[in-house]
Every structure is written in C-alpha cells, then in structure tokens.
PDB file of N, CA and C in Angstrom:
ATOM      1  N   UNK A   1      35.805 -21.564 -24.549  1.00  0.00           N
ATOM      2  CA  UNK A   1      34.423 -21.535 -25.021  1.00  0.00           C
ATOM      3  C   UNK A   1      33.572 -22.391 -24.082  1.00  0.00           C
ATOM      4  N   UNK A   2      32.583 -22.060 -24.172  1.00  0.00           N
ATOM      5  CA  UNK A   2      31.110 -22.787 -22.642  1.00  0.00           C
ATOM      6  C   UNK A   2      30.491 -23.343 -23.936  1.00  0.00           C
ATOM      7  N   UNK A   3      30.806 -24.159 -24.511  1.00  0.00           N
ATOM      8  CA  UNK A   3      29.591 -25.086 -25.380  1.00  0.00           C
ATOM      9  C   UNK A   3      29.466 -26.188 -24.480  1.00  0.00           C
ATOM     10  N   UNK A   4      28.219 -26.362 -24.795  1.00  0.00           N
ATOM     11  CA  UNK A   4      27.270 -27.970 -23.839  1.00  0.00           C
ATOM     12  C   UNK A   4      28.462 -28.724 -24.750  1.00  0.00           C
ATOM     13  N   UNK A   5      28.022 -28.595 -26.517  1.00  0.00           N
ATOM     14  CA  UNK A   5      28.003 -29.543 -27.667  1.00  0.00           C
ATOM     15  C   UNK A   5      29.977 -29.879 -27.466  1.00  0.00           C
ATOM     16  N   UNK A   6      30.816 -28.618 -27.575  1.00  0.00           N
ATOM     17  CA  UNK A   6      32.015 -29.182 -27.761  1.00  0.00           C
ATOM     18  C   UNK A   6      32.573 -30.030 -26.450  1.00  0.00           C
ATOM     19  N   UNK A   7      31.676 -29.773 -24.937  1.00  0.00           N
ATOM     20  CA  UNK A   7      32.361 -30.112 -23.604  1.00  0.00           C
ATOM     21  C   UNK A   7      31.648 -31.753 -24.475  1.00  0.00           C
ATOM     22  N   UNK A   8      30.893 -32.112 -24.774  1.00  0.00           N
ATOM     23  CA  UNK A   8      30.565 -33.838 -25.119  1.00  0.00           C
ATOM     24  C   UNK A   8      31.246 -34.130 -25.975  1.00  0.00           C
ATOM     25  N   UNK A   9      31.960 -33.192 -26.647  1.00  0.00           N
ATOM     26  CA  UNK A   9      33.012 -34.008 -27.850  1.00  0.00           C
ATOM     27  C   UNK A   9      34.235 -34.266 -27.509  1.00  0.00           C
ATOM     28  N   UNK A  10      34.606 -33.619 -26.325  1.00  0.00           N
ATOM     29  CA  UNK A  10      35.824 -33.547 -25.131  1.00  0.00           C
ATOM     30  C   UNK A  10      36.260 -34.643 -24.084  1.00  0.00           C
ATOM     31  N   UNK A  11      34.349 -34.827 -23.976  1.00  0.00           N
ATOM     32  CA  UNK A  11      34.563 -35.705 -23.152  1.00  0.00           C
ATOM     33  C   UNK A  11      34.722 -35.240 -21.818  1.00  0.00           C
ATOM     34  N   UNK A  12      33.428 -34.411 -21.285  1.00  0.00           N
ATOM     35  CA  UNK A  12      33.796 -33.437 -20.146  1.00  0.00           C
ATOM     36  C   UNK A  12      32.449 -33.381 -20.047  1.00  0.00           C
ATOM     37  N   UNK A  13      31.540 -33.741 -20.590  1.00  0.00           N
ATOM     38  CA  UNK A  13      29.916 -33.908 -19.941  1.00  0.00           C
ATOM     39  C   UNK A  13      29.428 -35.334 -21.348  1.00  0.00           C
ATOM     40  N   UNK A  14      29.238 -35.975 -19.861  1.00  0.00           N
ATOM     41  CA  UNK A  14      28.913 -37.772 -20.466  1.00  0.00           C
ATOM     42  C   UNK A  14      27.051 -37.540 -22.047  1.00  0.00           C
ATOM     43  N   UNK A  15      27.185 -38.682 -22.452  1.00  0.00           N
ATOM     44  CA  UNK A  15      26.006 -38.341 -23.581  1.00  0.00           C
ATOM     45  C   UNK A  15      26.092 -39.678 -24.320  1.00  0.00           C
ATOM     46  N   UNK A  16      24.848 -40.681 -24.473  1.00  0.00           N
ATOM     47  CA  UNK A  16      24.198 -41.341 -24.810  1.00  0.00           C
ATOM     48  C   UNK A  16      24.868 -41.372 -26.250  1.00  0.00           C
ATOM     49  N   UNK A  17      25.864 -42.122 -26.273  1.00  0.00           N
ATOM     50  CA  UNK A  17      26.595 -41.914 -27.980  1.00  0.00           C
ATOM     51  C   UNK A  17      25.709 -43.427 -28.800  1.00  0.00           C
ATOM     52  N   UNK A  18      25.424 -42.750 -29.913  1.00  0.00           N
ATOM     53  CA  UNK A  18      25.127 -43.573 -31.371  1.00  0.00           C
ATOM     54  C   UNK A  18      25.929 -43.787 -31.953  1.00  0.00           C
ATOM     55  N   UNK A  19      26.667 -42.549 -32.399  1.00  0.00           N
ATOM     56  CA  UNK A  19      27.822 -43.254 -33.451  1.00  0.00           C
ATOM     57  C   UNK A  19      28.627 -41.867 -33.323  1.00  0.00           C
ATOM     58  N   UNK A  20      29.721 -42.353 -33.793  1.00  0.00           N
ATOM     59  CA  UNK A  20      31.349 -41.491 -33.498  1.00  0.00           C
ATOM     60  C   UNK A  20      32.240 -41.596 -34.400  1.00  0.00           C
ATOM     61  N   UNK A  21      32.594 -40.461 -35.171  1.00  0.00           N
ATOM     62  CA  UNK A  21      33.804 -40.737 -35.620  1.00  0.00           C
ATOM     63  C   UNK A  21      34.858 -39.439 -36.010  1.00  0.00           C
ATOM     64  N   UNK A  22      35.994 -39.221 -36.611  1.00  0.00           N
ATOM     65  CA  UNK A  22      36.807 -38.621 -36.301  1.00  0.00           C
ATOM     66  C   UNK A  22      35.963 -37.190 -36.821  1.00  0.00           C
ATOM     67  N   UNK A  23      35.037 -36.683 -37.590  1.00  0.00           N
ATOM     68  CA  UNK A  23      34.127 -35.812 -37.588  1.00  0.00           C
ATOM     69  C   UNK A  23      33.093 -35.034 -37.092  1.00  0.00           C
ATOM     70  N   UNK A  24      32.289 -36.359 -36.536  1.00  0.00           N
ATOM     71  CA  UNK A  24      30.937 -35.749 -35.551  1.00  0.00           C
ATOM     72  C   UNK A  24      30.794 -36.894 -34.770  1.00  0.00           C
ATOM     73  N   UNK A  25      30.083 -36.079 -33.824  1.00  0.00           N
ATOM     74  CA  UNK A  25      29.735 -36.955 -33.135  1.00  0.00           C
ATOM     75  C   UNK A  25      27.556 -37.244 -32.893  1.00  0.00           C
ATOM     76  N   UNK A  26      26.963 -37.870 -32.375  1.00  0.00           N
ATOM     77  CA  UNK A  26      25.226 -38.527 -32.663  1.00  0.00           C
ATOM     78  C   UNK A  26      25.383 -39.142 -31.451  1.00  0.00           C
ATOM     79  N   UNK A  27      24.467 -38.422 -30.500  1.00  0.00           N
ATOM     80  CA  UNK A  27      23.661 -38.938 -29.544  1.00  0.00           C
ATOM     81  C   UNK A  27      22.479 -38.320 -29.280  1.00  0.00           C
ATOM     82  N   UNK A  28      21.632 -39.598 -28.412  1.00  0.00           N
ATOM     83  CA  UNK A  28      20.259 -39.054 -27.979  1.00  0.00           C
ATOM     84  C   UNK A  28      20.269 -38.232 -27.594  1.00  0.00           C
ATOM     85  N   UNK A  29      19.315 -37.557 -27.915  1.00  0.00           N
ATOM     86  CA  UNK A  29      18.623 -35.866 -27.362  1.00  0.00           C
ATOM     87  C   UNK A  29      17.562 -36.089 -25.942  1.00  0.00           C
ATOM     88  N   UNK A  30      18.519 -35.460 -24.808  1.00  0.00           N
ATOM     89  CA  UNK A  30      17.815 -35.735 -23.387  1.00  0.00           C
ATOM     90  C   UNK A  30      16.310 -35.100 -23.504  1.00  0.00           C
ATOM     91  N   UNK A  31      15.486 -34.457 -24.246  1.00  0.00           N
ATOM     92  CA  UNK A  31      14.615 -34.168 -24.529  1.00  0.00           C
ATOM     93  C   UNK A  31      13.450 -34.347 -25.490  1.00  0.00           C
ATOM     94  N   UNK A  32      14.118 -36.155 -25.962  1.00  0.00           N
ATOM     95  CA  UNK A  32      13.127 -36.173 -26.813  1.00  0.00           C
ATOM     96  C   UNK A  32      11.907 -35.608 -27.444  1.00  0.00           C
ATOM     97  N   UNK A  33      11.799 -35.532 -29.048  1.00  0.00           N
ATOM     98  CA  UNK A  33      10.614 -35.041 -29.500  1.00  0.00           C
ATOM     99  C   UNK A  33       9.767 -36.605 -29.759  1.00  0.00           C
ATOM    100  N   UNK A  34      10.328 -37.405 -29.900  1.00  0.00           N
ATOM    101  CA  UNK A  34      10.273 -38.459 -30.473  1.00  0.00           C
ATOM    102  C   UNK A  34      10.344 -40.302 -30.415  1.00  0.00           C
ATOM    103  N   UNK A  35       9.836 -41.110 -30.464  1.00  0.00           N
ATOM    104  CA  UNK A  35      10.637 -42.155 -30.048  1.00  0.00           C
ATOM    105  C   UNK A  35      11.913 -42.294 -30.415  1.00  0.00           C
ATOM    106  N   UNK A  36      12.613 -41.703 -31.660  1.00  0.00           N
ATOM    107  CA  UNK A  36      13.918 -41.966 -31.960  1.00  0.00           C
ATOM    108  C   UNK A  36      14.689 -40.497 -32.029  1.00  0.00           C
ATOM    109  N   UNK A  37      15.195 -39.811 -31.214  1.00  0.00           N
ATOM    110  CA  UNK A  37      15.858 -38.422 -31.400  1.00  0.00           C
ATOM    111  C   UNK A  37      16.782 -38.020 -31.323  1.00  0.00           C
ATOM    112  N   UNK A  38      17.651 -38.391 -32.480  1.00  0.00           N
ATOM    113  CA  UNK A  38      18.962 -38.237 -32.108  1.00  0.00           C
ATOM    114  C   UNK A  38      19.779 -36.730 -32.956  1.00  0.00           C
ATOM    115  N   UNK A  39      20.895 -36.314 -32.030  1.00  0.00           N
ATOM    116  CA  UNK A  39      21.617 -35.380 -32.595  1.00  0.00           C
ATOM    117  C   UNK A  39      22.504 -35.745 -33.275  1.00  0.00           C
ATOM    118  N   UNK A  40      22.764 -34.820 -34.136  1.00  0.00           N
ATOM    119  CA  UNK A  40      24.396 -35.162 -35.215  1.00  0.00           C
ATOM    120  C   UNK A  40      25.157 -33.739 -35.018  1.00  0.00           C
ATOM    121  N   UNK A  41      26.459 -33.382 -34.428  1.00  0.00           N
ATOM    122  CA  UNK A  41      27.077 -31.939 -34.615  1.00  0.00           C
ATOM    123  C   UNK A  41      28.385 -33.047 -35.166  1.00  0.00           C
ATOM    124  N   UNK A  42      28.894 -31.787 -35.432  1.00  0.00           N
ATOM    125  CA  UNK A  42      30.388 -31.330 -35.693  1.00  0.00           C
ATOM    126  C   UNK A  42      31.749 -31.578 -34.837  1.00  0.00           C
ATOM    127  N   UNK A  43      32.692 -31.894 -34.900  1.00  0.00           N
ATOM    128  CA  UNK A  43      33.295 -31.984 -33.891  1.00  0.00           C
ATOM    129  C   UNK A  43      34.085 -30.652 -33.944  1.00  0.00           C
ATOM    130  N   UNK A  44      33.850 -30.143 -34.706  1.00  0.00           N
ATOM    131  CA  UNK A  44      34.530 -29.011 -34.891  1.00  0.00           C
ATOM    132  C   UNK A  44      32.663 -27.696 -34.305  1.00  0.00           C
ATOM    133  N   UNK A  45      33.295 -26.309 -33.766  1.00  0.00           N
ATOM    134  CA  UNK A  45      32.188 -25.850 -33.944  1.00  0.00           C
ATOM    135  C   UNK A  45      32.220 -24.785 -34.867  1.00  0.00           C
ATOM    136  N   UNK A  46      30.790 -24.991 -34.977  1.00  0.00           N
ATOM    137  CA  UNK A  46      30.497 -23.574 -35.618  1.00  0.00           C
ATOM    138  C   UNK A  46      28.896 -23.376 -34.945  1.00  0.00           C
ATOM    139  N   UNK A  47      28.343 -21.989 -34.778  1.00  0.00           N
ATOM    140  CA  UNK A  47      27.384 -21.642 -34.244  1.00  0.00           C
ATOM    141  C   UNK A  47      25.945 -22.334 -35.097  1.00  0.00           C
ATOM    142  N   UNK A  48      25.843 -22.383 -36.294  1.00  0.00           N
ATOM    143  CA  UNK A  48      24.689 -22.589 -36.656  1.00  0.00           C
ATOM    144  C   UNK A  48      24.780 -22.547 -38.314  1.00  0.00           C
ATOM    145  N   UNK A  49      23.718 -23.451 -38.883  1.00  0.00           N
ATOM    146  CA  UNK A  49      23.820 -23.243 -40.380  1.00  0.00           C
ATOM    147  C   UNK A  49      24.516 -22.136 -41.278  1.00  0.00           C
ATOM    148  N   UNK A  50      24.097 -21.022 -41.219  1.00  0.00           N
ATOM    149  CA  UNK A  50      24.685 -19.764 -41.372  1.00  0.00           C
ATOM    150  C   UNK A  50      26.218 -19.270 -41.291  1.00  0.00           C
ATOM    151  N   UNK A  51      26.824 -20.317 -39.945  1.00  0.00           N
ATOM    152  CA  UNK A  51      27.834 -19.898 -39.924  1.00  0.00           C
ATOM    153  C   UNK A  51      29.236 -19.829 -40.538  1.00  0.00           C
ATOM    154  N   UNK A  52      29.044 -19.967 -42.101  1.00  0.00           N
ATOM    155  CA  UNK A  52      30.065 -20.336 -43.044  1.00  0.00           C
ATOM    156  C   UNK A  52      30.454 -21.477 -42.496  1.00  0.00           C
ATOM    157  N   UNK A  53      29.815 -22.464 -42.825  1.00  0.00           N
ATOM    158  CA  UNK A  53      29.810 -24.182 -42.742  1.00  0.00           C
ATOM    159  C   UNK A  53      30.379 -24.516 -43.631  1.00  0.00           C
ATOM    160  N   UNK A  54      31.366 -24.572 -44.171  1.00  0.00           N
ATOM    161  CA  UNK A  54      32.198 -25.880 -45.089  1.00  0.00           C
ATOM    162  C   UNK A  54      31.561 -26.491 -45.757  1.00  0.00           C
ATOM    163  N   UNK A  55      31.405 -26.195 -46.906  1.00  0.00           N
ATOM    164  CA  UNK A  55      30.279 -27.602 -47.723  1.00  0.00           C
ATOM    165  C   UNK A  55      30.586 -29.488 -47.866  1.00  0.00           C
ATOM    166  N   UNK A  56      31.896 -29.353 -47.517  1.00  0.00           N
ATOM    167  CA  UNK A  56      32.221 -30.980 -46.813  1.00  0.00           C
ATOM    168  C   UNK A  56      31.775 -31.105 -45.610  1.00  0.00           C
ATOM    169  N   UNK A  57      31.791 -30.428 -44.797  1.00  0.00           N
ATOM    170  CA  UNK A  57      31.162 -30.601 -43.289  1.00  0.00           C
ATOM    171  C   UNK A  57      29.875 -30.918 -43.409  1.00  0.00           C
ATOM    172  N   UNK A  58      29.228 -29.659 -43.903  1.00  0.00           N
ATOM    173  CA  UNK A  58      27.507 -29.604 -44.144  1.00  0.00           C
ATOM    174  C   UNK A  58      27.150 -31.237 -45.223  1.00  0.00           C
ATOM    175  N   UNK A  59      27.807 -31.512 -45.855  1.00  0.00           N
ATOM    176  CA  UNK A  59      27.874 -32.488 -46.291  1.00  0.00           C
ATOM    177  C   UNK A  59      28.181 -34.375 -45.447  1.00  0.00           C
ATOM    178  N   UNK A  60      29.054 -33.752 -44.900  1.00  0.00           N
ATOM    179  CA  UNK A  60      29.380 -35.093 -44.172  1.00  0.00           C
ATOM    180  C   UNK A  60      27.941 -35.141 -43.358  1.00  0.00           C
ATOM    181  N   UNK A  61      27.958 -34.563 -42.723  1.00  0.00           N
ATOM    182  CA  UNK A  61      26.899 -34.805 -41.627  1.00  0.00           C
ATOM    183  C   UNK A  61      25.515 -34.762 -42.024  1.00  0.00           C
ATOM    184  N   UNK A  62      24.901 -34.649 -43.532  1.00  0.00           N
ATOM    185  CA  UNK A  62      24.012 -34.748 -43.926  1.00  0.00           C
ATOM    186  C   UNK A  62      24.512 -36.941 -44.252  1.00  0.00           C
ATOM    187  N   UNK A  63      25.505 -37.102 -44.384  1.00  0.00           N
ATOM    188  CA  UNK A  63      25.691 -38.790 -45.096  1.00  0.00           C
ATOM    189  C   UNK A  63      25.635 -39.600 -43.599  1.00  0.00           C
ATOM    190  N   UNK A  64      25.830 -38.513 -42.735  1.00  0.00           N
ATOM    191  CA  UNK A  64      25.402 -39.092 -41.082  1.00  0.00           C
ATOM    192  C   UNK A  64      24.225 -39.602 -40.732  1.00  0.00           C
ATOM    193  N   UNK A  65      23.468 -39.054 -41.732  1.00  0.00           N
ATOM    194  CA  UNK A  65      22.042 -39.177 -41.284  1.00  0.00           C
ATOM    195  C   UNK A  65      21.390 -40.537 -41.650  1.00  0.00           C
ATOM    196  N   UNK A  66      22.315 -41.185 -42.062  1.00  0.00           N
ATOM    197  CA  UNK A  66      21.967 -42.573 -43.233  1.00  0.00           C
ATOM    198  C   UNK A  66      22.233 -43.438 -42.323  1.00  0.00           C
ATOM    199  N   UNK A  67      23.376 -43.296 -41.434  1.00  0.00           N
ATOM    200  CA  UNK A  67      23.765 -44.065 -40.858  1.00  0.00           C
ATOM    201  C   UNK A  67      23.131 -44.377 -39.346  1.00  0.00           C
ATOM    202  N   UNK A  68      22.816 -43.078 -39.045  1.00  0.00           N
ATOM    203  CA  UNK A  68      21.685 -43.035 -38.148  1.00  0.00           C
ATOM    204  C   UNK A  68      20.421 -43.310 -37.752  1.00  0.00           C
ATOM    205  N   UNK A  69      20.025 -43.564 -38.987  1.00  0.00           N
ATOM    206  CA  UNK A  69      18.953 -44.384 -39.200  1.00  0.00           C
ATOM    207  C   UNK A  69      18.951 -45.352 -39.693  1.00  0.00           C
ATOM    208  N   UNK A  70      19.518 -46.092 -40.062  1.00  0.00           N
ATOM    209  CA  UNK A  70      20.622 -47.661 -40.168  1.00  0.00           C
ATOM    210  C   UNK A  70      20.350 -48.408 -38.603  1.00  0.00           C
ATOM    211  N   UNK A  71      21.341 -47.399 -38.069  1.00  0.00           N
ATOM    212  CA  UNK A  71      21.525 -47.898 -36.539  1.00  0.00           C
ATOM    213  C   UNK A  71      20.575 -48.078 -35.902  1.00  0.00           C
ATOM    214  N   UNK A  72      19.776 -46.878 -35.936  1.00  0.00           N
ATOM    215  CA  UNK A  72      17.946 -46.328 -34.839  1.00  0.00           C
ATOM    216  C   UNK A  72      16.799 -47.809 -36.013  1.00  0.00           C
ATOM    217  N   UNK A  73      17.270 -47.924 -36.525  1.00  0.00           N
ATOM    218  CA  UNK A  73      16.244 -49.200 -38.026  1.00  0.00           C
ATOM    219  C   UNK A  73      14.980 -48.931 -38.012  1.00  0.00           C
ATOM    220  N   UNK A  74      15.259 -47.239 -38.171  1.00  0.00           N
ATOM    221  CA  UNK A  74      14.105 -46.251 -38.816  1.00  0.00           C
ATOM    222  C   UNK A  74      14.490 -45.586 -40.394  1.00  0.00           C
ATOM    223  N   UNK A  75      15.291 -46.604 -41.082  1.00  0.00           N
ATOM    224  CA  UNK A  75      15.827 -46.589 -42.450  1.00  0.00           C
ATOM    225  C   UNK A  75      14.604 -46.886 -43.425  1.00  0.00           C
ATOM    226  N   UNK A  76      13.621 -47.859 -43.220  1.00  0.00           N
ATOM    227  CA  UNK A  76      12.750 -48.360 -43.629  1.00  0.00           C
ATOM    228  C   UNK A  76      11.326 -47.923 -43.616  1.00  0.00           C
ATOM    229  N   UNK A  77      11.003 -47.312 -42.478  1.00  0.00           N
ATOM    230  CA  UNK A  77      10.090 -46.999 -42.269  1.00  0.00           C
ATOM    231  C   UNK A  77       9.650 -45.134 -42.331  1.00  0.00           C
ATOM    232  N   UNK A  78      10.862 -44.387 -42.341  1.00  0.00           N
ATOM    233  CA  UNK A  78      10.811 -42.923 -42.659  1.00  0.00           C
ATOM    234  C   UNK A  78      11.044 -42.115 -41.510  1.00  0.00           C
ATOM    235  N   UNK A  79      11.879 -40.705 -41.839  1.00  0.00           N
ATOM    236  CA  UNK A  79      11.983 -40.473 -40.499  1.00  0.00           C
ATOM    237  C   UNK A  79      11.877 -38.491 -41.059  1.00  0.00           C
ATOM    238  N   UNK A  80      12.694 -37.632 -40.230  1.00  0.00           N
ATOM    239  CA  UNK A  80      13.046 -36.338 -40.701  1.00  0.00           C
ATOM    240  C   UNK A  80      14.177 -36.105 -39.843  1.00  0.00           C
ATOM    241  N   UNK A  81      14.470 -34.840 -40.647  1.00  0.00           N
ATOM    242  CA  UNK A  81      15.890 -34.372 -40.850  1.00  0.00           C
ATOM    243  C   UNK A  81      15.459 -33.006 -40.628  1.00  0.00           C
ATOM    244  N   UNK A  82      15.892 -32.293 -39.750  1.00  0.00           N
ATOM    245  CA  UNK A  82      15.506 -30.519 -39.865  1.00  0.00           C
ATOM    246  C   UNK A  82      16.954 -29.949 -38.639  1.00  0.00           C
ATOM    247  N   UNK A  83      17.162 -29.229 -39.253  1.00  0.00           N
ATOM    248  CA  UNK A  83      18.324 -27.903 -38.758  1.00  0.00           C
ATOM    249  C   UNK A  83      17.524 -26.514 -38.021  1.00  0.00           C
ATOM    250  N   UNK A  84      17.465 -26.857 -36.728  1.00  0.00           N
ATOM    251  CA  UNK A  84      16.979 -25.325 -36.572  1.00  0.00           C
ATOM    252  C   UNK A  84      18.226 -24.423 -36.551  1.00  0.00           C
ATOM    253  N   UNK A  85      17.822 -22.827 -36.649  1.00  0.00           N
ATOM    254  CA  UNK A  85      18.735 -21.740 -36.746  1.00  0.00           C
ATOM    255  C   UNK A  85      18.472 -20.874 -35.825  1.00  0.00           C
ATOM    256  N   UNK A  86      19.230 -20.629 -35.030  1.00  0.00           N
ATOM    257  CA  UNK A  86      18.559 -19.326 -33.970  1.00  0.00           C
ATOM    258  C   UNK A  86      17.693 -19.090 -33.001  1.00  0.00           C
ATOM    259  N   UNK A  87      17.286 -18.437 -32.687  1.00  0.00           N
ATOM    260  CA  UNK A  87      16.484 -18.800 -30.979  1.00  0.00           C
ATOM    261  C   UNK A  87      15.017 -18.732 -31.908  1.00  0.00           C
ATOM    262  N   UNK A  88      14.647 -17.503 -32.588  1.00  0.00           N
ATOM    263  CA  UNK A  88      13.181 -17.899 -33.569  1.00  0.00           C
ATOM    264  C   UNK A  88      12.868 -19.186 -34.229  1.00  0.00           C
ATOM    265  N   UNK A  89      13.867 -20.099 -34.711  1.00  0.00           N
ATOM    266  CA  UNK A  89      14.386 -21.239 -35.641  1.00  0.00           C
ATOM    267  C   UNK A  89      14.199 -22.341 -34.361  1.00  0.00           C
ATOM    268  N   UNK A  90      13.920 -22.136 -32.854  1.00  0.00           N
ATOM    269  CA  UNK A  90      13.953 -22.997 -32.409  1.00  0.00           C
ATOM    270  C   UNK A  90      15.594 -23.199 -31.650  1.00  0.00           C
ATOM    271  N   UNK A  91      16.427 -23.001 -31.693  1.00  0.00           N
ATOM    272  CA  UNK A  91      17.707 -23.123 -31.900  1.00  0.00           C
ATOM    273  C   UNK A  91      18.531 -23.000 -29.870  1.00  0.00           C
ATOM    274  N   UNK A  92      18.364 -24.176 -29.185  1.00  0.00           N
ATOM    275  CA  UNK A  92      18.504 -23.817 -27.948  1.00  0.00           C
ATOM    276  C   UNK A  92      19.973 -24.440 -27.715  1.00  0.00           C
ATOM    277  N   UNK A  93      20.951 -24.878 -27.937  1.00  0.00           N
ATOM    278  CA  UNK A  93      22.182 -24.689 -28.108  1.00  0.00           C
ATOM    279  C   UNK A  93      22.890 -24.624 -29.543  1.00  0.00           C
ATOM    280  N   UNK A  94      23.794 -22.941 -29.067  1.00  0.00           N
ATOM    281  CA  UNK A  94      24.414 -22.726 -30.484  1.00  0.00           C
ATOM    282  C   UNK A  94      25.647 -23.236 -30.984  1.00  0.00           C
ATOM    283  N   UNK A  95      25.417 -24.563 -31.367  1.00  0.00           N
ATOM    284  CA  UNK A  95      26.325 -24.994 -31.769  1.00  0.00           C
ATOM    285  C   UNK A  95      25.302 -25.995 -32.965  1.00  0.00           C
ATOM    286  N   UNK A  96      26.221 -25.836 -34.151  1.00  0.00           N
ATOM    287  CA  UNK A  96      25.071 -26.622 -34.998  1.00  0.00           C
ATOM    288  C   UNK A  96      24.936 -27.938 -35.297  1.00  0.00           C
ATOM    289  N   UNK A  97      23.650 -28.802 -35.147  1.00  0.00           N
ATOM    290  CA  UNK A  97      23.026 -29.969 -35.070  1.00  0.00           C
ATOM    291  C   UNK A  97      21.603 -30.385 -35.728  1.00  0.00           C
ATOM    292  N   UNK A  98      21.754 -31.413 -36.368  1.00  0.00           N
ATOM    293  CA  UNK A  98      21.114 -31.835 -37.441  1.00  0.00           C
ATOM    294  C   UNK A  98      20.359 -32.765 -35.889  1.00  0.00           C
ATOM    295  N   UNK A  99      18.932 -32.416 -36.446  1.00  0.00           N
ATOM    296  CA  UNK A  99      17.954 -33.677 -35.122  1.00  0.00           C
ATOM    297  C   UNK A  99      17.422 -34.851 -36.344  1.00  0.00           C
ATOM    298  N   UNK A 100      17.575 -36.084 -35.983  1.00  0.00           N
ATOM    299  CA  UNK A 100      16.960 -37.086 -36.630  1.00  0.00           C
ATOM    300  C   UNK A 100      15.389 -37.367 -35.734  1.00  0.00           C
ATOM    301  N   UNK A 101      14.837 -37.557 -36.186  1.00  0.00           N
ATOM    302  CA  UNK A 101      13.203 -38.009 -35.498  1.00  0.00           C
ATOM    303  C   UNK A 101      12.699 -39.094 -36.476  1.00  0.00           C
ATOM    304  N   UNK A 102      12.277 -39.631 -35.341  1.00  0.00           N
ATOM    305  CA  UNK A 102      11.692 -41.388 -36.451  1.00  0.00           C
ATOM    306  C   UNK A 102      10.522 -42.296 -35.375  1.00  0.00           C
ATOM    307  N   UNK A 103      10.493 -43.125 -35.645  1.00  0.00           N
ATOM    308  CA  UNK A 103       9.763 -44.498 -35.119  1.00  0.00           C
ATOM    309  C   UNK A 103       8.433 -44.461 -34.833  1.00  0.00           C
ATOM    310  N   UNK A 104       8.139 -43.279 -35.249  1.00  0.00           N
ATOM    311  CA  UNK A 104       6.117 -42.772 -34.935  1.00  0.00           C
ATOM    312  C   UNK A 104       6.325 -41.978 -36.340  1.00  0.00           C
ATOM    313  N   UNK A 105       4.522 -42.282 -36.505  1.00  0.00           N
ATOM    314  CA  UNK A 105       4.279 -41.050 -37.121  1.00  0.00           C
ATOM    315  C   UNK A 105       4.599 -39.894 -37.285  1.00  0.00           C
ATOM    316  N   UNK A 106       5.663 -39.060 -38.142  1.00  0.00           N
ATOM    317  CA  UNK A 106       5.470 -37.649 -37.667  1.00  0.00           C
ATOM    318  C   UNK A 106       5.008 -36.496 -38.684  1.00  0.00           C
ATOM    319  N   UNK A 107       3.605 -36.800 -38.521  1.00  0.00           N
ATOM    320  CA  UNK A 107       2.662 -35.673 -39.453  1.00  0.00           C
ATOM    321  C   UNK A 107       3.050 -34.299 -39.046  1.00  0.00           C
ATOM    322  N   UNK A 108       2.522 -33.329 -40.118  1.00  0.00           N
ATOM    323  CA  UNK A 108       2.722 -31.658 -39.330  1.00  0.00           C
ATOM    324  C   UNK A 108       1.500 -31.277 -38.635  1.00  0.00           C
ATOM    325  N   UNK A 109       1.873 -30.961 -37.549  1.00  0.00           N
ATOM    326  CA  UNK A 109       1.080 -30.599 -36.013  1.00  0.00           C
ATOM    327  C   UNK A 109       0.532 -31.324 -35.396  1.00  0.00           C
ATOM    328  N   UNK A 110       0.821 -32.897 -35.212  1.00  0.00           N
ATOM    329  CA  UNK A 110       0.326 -33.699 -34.924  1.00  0.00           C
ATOM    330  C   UNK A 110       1.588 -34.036 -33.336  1.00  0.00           C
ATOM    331  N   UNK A 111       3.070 -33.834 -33.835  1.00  0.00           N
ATOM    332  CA  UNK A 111       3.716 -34.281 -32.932  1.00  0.00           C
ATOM    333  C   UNK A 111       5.105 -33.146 -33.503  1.00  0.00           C
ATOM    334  N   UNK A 112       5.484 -31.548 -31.915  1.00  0.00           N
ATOM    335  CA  UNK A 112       6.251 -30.809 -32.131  1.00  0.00           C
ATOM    336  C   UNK A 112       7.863 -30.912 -32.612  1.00  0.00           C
ATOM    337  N   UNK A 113       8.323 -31.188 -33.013  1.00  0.00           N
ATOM    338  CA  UNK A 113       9.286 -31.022 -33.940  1.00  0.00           C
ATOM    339  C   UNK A 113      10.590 -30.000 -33.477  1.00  0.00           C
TER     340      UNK A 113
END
C-alpha cells in the first residue's frame, strides 16, 4: 500500500510526533490551518469515516483528542474537532484523520478549516 499516513506509522517518512501510542499516532499537520494543527490517525488503516471503522477505534481516537489538547494547552481555551470524508469533504490523504485546530479564534469563515 502507498499511504503517506501508514509510511509515518512505519517509520519510513519522518513527522513532527505529539503523542504515540500502541493505537494512533498525532502529529503536526505540515500545512497548517491554524496555530495549533494537529493530526490523529489510526495505526491501523482504513480509508475514511465510512470505512467500517470499529466503534472502539472511532472511539479511541475521539479520547485522543483530550489529550491533544492537554499537550497543545488549548484544553482551556477551546479548540475543534472535524473529520473530513472524501475529496468533496475536503479529504486529501485517504487514510482517516481527525484534525485538531486551536490557539486562535476559529469563527465560521473567518479562518479555512
């Protein structure tokens, strides 16, 4: 398989790690939307929300998000959580990933998402 997402869980293309563990893996997004933008996948793949996700998986990595903003100490101050799906959904590698965004304002249409 040619995933960007599983060659960084391999350990075969380097990535700005947050936090790690025997589930998923969270690092910065080389493209920030945001002052704080971090990814959360799977260490396992699957293509995208849709893709008969495990409700412990879809689960774990939603309790990722706590911790991620713990770490980023945008816990306090508010952040978002959004899943794109698909190339319409936004969705530019298919492998699925939860984006955290935090440390600014982020009103709707004020700052792209």
């Amino acid at each position: 398989m040619d995933c960007l997402f599983c060659k960084m869980v391999k350990g075969e293309i380097p990535c700005t790690k947050v936090y790690e563990d025997d589930k998923v893996l969270a690092f910065e997004d080389i493209n920030p939307a945001a002052p704080v933008h971090v990814l959360i996948i799977p260490k396992e793949h699957y293509d995208n929300v849709g893709d008969d996700v495990p409700q412990e998986v879809l689960g774990y990595l939603l309790q990722t998000v706590k911790k991620i903003a713990e770490i980023k100490e945008i816990d306090k101050s508010g952040y978002r959580v959004s899943i794109n799906t698909g190339s319409d959904g936004g969705q530019t590698v298919n492998h699925l990933h939860l984006h955290v965004n935090g440390g600014a304002p982020l009103y709707c249409g004020s700052l792209v998402i």
